[in-house]
PDB file of N, CA and C in Angstrom:
ATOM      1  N   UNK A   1       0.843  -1.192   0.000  1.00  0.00           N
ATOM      2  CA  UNK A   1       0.000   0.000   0.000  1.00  0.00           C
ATOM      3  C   UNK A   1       0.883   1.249   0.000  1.00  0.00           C
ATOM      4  N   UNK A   2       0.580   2.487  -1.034  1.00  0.00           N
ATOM      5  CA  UNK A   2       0.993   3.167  -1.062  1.00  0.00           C
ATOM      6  C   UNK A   2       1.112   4.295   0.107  1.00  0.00           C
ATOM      7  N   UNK A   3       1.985   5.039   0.642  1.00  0.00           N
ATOM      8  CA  UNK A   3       2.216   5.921   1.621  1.00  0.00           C
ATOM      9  C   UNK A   3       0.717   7.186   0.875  1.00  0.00           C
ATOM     10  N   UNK A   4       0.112   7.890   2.120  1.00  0.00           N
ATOM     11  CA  UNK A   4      -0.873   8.773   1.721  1.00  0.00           C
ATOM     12  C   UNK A   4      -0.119   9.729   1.317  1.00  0.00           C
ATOM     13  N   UNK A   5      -0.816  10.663  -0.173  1.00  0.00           N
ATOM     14  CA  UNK A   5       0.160  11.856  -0.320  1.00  0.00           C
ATOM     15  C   UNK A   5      -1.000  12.913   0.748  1.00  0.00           C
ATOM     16  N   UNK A   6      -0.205  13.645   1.040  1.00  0.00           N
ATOM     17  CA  UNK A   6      -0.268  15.112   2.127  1.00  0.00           C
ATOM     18  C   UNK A   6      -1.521  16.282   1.175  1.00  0.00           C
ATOM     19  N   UNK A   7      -2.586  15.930   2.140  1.00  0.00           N
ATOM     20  CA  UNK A   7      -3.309  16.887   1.393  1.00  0.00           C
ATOM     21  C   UNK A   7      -2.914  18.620   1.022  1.00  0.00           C
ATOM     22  N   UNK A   8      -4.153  19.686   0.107  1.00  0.00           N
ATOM     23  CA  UNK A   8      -2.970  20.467   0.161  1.00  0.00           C
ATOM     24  C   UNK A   8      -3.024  21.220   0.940  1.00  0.00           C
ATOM     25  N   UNK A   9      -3.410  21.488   2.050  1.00  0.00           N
ATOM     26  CA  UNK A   9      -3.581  21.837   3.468  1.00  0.00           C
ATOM     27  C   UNK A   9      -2.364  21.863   4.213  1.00  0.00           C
ATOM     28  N   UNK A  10      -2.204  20.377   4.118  1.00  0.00           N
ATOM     29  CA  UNK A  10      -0.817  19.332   5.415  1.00  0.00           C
ATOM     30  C   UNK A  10       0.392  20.139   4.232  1.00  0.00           C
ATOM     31  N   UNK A  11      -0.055  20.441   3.269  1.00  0.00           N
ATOM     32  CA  UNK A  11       1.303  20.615   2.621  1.00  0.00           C
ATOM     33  C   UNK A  11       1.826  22.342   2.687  1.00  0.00           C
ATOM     34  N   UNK A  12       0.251  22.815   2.375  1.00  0.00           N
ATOM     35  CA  UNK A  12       0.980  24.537   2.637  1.00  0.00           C
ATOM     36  C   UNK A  12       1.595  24.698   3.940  1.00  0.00           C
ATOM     37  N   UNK A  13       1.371  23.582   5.133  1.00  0.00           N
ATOM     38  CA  UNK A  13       1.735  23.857   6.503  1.00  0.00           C
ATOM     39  C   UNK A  13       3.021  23.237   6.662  1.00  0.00           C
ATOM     40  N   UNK A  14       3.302  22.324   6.012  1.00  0.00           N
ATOM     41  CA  UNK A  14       4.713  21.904   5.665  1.00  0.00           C
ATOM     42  C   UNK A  14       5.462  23.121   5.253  1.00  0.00           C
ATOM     43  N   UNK A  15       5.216  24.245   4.432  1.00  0.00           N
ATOM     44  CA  UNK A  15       5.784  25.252   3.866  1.00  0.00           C
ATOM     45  C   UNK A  15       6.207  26.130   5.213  1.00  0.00           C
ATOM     46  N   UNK A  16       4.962  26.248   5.654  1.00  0.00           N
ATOM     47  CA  UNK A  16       4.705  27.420   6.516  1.00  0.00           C
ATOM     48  C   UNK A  16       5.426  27.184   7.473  1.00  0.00           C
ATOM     49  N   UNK A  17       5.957  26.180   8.451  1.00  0.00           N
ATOM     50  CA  UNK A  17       6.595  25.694   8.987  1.00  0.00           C
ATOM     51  C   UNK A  17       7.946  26.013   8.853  1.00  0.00           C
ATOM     52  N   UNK A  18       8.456  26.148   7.564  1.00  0.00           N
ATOM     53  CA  UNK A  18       9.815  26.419   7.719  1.00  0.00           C
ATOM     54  C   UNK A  18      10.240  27.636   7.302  1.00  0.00           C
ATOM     55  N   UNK A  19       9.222  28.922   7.267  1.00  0.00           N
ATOM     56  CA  UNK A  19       9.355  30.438   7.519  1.00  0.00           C
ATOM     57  C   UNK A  19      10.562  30.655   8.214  1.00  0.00           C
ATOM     58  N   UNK A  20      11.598  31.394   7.639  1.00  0.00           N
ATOM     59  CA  UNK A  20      12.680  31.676   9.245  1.00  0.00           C
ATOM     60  C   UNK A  20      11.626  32.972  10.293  1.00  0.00           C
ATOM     61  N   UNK A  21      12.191  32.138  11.459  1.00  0.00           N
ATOM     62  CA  UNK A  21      11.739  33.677  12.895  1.00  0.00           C
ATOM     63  C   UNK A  21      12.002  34.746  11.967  1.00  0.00           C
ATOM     64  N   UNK A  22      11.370  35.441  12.318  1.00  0.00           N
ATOM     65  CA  UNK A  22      11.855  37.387  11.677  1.00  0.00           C
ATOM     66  C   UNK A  22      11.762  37.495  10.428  1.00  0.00           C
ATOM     67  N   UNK A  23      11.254  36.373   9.372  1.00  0.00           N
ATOM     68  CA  UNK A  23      10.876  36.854   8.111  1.00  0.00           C
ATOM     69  C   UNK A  23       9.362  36.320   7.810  1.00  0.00           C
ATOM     70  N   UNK A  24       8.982  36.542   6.697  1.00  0.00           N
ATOM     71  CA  UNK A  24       7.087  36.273   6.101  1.00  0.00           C
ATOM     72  C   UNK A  24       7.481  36.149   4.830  1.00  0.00           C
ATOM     73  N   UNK A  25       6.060  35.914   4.277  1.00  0.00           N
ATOM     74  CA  UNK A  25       6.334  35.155   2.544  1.00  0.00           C
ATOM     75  C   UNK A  25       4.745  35.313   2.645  1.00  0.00           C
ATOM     76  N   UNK A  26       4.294  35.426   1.006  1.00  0.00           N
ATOM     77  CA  UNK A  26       2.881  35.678   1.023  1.00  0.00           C
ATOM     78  C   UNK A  26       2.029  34.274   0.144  1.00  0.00           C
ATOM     79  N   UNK A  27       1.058  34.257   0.651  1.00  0.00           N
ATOM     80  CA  UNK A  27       0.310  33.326   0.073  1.00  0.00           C
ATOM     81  C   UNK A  27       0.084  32.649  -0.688  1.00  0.00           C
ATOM     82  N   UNK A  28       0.643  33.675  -2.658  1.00  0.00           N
ATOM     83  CA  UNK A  28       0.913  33.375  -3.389  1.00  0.00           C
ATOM     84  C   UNK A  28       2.177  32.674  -3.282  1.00  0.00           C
ATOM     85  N   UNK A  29       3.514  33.326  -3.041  1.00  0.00           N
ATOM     86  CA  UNK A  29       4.501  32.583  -3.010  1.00  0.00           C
ATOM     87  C   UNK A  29       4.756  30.868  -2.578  1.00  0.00           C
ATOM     88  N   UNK A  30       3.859  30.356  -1.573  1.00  0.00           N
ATOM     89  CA  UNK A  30       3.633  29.216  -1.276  1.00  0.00           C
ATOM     90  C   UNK A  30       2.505  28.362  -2.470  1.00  0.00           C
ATOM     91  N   UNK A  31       1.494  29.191  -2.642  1.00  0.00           N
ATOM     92  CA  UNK A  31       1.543  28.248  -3.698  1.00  0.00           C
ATOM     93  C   UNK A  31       1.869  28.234  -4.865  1.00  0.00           C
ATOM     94  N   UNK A  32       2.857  28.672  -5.590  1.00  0.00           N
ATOM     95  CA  UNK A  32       3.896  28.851  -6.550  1.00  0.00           C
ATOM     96  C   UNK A  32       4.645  27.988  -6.123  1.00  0.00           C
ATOM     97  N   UNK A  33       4.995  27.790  -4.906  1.00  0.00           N
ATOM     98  CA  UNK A  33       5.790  27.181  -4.962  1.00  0.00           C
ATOM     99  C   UNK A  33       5.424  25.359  -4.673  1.00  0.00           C
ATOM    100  N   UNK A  34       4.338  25.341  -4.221  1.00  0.00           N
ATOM    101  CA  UNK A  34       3.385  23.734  -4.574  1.00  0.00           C
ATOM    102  C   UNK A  34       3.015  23.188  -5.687  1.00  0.00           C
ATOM    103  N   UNK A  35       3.106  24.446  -6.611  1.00  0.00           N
ATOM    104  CA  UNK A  35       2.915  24.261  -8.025  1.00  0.00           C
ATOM    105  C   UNK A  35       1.887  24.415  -8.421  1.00  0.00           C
ATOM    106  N   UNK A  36       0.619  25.363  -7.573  1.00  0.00           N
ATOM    107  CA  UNK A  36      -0.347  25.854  -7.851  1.00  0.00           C
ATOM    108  C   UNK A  36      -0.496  27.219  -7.782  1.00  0.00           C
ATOM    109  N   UNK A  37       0.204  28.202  -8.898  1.00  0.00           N
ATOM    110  CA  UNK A  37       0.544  29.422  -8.765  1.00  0.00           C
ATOM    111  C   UNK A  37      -0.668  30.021  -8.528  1.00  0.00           C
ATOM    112  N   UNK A  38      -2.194  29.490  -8.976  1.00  0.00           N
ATOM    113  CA  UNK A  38      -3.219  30.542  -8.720  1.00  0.00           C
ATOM    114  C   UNK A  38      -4.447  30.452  -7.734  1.00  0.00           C
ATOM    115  N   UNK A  39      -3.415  29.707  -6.825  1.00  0.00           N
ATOM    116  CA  UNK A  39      -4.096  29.027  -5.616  1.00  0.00           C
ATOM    117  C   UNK A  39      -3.958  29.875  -4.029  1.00  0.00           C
ATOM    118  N   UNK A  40      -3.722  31.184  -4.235  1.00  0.00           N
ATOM    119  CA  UNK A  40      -3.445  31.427  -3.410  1.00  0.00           C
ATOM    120  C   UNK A  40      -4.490  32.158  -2.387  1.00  0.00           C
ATOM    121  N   UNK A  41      -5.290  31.926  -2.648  1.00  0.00           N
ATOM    122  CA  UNK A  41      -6.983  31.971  -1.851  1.00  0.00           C
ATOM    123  C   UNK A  41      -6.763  30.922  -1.285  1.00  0.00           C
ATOM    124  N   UNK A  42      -6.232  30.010  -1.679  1.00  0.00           N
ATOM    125  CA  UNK A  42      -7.120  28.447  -0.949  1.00  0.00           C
ATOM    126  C   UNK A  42      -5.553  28.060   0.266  1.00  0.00           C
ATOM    127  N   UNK A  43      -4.194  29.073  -0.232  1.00  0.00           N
ATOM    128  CA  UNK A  43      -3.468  28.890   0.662  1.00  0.00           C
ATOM    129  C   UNK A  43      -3.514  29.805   2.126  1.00  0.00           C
ATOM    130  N   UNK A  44      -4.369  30.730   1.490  1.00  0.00           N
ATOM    131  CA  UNK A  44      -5.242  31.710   2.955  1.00  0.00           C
ATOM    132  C   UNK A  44      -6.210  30.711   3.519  1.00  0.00           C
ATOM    133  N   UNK A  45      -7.107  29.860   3.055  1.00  0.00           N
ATOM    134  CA  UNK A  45      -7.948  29.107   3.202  1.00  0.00           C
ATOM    135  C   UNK A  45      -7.745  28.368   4.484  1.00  0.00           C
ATOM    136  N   UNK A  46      -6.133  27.831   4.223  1.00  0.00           N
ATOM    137  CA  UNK A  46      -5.522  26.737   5.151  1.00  0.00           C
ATOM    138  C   UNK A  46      -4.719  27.325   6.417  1.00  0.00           C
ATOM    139  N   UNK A  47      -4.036  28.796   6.145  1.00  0.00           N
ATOM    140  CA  UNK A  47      -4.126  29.633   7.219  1.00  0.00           C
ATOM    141  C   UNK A  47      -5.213  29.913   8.147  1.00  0.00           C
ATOM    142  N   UNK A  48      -6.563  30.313   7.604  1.00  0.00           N
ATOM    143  CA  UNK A  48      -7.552  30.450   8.774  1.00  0.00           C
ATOM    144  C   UNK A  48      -7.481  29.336   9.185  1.00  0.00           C
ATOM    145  N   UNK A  49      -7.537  27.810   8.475  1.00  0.00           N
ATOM    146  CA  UNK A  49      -7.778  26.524   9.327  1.00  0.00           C
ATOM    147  C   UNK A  49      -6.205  25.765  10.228  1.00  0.00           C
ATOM    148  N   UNK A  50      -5.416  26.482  10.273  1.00  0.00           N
ATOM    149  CA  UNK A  50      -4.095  26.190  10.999  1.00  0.00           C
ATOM    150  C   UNK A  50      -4.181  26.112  12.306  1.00  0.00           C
ATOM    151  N   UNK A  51      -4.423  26.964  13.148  1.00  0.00           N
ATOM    152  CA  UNK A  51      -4.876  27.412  14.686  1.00  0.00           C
ATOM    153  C   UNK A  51      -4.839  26.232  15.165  1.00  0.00           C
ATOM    154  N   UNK A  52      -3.889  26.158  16.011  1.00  0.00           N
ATOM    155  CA  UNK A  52      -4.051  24.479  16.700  1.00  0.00           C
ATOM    156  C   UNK A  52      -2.861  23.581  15.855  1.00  0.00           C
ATOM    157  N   UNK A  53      -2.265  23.743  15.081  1.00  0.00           N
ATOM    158  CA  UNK A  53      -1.438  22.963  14.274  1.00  0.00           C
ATOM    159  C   UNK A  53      -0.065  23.616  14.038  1.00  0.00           C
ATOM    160  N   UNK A  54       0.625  24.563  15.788  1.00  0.00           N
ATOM    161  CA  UNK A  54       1.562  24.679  15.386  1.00  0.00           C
ATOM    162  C   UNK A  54       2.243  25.190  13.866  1.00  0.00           C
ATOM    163  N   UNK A  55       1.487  26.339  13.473  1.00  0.00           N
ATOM    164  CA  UNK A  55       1.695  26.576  11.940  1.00  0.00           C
ATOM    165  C   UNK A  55       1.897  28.309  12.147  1.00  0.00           C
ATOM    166  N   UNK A  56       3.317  28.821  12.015  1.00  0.00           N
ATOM    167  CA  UNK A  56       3.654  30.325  12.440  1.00  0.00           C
ATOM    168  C   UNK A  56       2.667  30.925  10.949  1.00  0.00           C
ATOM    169  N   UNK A  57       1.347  31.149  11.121  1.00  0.00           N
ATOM    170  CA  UNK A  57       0.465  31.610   9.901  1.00  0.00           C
ATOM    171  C   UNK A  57       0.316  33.034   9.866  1.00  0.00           C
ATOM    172  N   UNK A  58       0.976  33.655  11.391  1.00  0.00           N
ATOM    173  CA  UNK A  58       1.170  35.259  11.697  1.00  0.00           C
ATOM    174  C   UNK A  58       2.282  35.758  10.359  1.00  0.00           C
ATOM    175  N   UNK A  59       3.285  34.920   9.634  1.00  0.00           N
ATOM    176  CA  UNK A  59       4.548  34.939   8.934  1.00  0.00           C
ATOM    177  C   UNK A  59       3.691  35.113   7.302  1.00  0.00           C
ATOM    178  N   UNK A  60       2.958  34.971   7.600  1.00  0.00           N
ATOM    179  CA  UNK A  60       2.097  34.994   5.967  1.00  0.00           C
ATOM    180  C   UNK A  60       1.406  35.755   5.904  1.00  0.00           C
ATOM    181  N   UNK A  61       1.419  36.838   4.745  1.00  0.00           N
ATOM    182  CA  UNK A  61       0.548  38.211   4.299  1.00  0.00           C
ATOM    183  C   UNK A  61       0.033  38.107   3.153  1.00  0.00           C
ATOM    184  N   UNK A  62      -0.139  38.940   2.436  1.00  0.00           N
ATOM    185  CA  UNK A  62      -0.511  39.293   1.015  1.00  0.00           C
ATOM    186  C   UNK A  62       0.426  39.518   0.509  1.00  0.00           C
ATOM    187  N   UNK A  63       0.512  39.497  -1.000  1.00  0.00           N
ATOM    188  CA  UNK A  63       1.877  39.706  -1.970  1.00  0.00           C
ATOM    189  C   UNK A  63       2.142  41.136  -1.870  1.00  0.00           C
ATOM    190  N   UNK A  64       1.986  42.681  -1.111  1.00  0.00           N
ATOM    191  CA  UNK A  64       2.221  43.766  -0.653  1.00  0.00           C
ATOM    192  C   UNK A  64       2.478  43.608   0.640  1.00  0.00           C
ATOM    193  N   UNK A  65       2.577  42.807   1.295  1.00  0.00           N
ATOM    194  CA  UNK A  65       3.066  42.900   3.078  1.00  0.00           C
ATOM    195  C   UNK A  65       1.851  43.480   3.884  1.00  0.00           C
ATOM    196  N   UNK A  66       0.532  43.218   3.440  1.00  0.00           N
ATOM    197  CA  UNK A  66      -0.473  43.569   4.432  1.00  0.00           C
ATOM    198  C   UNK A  66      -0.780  42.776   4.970  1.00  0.00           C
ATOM    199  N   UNK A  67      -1.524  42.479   6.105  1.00  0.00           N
ATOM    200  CA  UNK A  67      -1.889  41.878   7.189  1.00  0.00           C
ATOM    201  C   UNK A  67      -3.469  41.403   7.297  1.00  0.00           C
ATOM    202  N   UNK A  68      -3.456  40.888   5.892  1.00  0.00           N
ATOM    203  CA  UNK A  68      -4.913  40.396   5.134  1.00  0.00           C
ATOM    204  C   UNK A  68      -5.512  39.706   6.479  1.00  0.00           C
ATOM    205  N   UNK A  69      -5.016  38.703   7.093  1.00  0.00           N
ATOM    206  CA  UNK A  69      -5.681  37.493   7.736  1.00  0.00           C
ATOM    207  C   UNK A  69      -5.525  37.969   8.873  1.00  0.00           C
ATOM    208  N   UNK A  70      -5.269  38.982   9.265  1.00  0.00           N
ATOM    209  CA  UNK A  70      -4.863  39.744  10.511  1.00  0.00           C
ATOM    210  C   UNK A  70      -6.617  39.426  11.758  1.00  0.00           C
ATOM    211  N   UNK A  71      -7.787  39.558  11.075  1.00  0.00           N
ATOM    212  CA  UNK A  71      -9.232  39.000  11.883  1.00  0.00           C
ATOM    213  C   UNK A  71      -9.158  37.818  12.082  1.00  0.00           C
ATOM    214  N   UNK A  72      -8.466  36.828  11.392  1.00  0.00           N
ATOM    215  CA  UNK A  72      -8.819  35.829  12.081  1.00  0.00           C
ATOM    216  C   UNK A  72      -7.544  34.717  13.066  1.00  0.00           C
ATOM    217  N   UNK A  73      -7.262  36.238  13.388  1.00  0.00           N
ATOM    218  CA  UNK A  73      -6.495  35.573  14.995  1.00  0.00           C
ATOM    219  C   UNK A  73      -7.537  36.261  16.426  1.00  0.00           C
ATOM    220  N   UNK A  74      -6.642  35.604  17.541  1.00  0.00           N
ATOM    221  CA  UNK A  74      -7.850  35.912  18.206  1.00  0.00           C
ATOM    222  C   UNK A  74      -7.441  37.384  18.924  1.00  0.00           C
ATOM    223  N   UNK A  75      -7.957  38.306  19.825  1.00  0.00           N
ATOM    224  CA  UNK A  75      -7.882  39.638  19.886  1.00  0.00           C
ATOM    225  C   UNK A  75      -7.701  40.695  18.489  1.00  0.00           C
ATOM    226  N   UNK A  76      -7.430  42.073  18.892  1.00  0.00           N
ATOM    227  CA  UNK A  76      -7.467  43.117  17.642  1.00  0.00           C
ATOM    228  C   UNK A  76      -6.414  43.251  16.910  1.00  0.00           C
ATOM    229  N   UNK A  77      -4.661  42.911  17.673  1.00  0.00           N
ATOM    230  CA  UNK A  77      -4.053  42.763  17.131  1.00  0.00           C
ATOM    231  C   UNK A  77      -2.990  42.017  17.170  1.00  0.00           C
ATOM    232  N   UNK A  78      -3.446  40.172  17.254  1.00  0.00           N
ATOM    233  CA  UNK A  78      -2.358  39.150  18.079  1.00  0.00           C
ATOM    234  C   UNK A  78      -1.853  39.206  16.752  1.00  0.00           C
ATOM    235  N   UNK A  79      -2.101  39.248  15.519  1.00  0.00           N
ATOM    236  CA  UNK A  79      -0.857  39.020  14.741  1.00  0.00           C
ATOM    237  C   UNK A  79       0.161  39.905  14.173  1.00  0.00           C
ATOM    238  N   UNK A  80      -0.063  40.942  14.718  1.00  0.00           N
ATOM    239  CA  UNK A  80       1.007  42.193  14.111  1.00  0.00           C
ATOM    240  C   UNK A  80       1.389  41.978  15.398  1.00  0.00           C
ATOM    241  N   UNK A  81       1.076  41.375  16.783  1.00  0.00           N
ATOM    242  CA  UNK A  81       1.675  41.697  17.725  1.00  0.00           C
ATOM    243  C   UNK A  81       3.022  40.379  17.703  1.00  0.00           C
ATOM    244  N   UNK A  82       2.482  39.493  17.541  1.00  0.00           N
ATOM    245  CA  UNK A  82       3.227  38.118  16.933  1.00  0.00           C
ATOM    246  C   UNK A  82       4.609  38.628  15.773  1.00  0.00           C
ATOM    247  N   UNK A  83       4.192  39.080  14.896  1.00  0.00           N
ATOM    248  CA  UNK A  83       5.373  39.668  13.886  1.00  0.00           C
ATOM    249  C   UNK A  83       6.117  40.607  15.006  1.00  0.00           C
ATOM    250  N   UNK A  84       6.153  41.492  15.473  1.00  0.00           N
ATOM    251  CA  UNK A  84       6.761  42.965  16.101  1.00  0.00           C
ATOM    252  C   UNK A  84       7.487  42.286  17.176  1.00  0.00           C
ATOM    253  N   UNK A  85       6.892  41.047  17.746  1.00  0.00           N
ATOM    254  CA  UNK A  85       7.941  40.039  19.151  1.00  0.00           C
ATOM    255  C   UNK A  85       9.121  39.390  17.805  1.00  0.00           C
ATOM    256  N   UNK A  86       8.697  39.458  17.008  1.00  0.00           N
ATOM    257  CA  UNK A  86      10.147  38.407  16.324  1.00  0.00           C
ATOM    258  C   UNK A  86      11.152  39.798  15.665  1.00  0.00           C
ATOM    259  N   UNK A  87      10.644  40.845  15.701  1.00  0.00           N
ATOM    260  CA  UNK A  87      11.648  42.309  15.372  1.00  0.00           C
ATOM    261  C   UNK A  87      10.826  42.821  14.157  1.00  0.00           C
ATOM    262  N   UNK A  88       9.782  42.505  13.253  1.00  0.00           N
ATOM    263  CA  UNK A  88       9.182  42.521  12.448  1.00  0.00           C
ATOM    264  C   UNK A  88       8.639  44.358  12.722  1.00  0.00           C
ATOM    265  N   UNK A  89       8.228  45.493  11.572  1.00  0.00           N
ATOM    266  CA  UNK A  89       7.862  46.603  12.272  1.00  0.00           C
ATOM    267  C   UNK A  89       6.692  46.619  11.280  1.00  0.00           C
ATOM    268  N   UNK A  90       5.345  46.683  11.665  1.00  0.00           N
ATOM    269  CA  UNK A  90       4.137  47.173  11.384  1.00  0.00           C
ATOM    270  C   UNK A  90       3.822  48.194  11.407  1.00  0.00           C
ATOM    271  N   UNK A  91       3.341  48.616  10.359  1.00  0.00           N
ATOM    272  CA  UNK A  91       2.511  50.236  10.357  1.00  0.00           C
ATOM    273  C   UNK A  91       1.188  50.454   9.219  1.00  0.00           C
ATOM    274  N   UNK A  92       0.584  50.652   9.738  1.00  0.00           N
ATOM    275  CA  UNK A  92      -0.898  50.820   9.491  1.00  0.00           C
ATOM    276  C   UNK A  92      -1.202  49.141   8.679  1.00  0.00           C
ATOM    277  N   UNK A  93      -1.083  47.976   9.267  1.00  0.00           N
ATOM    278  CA  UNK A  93      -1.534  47.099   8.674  1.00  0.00           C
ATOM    279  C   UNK A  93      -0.218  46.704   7.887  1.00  0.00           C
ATOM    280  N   UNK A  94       0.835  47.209   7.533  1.00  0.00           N
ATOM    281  CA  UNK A  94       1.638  46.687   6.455  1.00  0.00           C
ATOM    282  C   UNK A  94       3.058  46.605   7.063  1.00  0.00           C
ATOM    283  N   UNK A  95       3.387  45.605   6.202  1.00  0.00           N
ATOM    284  CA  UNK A  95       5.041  45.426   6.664  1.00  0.00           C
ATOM    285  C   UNK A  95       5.938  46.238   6.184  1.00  0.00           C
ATOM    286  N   UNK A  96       6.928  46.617   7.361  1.00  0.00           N
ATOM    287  CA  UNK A  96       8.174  48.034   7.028  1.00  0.00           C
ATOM    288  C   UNK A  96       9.134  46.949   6.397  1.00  0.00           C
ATOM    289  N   UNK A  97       9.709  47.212   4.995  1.00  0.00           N
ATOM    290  CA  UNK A  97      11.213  46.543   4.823  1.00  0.00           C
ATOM    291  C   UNK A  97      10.688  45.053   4.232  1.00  0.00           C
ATOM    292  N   UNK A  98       9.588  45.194   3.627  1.00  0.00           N
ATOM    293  CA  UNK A  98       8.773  44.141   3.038  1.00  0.00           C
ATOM    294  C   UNK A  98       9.830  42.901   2.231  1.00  0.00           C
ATOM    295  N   UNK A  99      10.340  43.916   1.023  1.00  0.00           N
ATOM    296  CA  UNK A  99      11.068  42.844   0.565  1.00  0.00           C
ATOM    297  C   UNK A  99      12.617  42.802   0.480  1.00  0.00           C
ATOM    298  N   UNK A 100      12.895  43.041   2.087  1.00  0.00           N
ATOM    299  CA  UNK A 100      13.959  42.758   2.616  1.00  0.00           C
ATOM    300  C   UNK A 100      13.519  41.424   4.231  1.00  0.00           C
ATOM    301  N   UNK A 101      12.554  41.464   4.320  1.00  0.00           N
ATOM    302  CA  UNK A 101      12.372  40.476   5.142  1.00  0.00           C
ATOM    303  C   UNK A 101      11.302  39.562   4.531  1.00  0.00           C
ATOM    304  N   UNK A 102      10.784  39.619   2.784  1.00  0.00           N
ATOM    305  CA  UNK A 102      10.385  38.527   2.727  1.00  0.00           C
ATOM    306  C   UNK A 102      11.077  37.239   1.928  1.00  0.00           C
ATOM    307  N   UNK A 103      10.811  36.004   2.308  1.00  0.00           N
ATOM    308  CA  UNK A 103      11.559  34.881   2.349  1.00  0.00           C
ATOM    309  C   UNK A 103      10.630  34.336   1.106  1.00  0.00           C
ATOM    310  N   UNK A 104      11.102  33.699   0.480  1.00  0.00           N
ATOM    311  CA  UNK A 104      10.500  32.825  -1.071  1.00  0.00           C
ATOM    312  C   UNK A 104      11.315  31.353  -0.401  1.00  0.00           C
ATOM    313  N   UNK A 105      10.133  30.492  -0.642  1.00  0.00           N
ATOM    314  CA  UNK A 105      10.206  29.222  -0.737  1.00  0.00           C
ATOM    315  C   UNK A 105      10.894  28.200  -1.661  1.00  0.00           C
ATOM    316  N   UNK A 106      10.535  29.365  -2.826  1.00  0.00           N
ATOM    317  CA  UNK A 106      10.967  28.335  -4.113  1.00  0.00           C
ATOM    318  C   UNK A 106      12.765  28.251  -4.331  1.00  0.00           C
ATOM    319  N   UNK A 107      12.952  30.224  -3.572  1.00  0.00           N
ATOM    320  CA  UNK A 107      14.349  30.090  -3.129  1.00  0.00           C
ATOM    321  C   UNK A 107      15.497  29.375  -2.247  1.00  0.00           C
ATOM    322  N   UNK A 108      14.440  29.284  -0.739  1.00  0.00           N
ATOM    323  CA  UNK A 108      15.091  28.916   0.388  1.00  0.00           C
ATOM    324  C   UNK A 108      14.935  27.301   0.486  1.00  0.00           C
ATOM    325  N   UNK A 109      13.850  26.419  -0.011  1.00  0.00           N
ATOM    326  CA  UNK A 109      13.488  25.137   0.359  1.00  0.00           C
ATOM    327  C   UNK A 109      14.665  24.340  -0.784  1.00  0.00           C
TER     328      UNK A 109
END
């Protein structure tokens, strides 16, 4: 019997997982880099459903460094507060130094 392949859920969290501390990567970029470049709704999809699975999903924005998924953590602002503890600097919703602290998958994996 064949080993199960990793739905694509288990797999964007496989990605997400190996974010370095102190950098982010956006939604699209992960799935570009699964090989579903226009999937990147459904890789937000698996961010709201992470919670509980050990998955740093605070590290993932929009392809501009905004803080799209920012409602569905819990309080007003646990996930800009989550980025700003790892040195990360937020301002009005968006990331300072965007693409100097964002990380590509297709580069780093």
């Amino acid at each position: 019997m064949e080993p199960e392949t990793p739905s694509f859920f288990e797999r964007v969290y496989q990605v997400a997982r190996q974010i370095p501390y102190g950098r982010v990567t956006s939604f699209g970029a992960i799935a570009k880099y699964l090989g579903a470049a226009k999937s990147a709704r459904m890789v937000g999809y698996a961010m709201n459903g992470s919670h509980n699975k050990d998955v740093p999903a605070h590290r993932v924005v929009n392809r501009k460094g905004l803080l799209t998924g920012k409602h569905h953590f819990e309080g007003t602002n646990l996930m800009q507060q989550l980025l700003e503890n790892e040195g990360i600097q937020v301002k009005d919703n968006q990331i300072q130094n965007f693409e100097k602290l964002f990380w590509d998958p297709a580069k780093d994996l």
